[in-house]
Protein backbone atom coordinates (compact mmCIF):
# COMPACT_ATOMS: atom_id res chain seq x y z
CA UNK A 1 -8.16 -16.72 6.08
CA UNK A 2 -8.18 -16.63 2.14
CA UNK A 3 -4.88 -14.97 0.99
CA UNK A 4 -7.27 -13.12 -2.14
CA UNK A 5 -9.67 -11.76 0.83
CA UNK A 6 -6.62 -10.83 3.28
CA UNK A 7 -5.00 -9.03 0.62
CA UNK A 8 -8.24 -7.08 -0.22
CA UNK A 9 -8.38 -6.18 3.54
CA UNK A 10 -4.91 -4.85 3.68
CA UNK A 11 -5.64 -2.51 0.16
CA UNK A 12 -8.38 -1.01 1.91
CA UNK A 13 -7.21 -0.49 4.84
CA UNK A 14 -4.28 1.47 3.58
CA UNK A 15 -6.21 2.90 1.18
CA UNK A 16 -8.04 4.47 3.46
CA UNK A 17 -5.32 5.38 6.09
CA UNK A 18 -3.58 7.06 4.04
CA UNK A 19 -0.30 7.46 6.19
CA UNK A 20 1.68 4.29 6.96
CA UNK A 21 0.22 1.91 9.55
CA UNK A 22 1.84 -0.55 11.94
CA UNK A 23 1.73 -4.38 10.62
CA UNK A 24 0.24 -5.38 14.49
CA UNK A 25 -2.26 -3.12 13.47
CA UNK A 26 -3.49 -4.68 10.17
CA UNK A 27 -3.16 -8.17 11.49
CA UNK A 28 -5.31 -7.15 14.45
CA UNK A 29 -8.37 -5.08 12.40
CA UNK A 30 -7.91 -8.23 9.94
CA UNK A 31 -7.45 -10.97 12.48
CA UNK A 32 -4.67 -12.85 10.35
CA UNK A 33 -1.22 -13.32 11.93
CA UNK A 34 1.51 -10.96 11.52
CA UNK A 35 3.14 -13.74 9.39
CA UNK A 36 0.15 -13.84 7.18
CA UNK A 37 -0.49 -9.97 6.90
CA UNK A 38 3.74 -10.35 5.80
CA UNK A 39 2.85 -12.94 3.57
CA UNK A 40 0.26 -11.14 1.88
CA UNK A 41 1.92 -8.00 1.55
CA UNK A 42 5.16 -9.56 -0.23
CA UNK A 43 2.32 -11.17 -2.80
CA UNK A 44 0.73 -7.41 -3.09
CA UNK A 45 3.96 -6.33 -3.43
CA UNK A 46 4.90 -8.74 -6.02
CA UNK A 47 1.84 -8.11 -8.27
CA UNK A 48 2.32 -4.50 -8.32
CA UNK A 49 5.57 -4.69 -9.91
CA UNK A 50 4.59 -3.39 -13.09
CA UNK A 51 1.69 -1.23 -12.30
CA UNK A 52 0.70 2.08 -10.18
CA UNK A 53 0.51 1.37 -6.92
CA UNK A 54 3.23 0.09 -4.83
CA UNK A 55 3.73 -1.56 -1.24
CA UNK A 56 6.24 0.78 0.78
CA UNK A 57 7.58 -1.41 3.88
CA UNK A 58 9.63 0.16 6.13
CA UNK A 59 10.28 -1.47 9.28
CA UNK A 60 7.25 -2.37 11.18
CA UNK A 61 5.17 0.51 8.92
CA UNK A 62 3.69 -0.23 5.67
CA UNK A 63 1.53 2.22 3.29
CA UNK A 64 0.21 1.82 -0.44
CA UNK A 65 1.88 4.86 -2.82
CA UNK A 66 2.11 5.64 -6.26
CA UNK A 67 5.18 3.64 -7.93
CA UNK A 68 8.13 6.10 -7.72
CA UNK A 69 9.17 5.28 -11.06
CA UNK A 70 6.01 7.11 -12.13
CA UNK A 71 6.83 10.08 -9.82
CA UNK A 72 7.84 12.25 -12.89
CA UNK A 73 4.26 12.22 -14.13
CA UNK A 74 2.55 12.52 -10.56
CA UNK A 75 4.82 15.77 -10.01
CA UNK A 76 3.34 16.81 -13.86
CA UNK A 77 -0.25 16.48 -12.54
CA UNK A 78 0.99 18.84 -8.78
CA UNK A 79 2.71 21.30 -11.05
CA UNK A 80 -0.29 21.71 -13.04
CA UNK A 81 -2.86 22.19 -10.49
CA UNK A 82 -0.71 24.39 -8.47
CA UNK A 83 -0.32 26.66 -11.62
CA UNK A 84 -4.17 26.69 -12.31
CA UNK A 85 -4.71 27.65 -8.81
């Protein structure tokens, strides 16, 4: 499978899980091989670096999260709407 449309795959489907999901599980909705799924997540992983969103790998689990270096401002944003509420 093309790496660009196997890591497209994998952003939506955690994306849209929104808890962490098993690796066996994306590589079997995707049909790539655990190796590739591993693959592709190290290269997501990679090119978030700098940005947003980050790959959290833990195990055999793996979810897309804000980057915890931004958590400062995403607890600015809770705080806010809590206190509006």
């Amino acid at each position: 499978m093309d790496i660009e449309k196997l890591k497209s795959i994998i952003e939506s489907v955690l994306l849209i899980s929104g808890e962490p999901i098993k690796i066996s599980k994306i590589s079997k909705i995707s049909e790539a091989s655990k190796p590739e799924i591993e693959n592709a997540l190290m290269l997501l992983q990679n090119e978030y670096a700098n940005r947003g969103f980050a790959i959290i790998k833990k195990e055999d689990m793996v979810e897309i999260s804000t980057n915890p270096e931004n958590s400062k401002y995403v607890l600015e944003l809770i705080k806010g709407e809590i206190q509006e509420n």
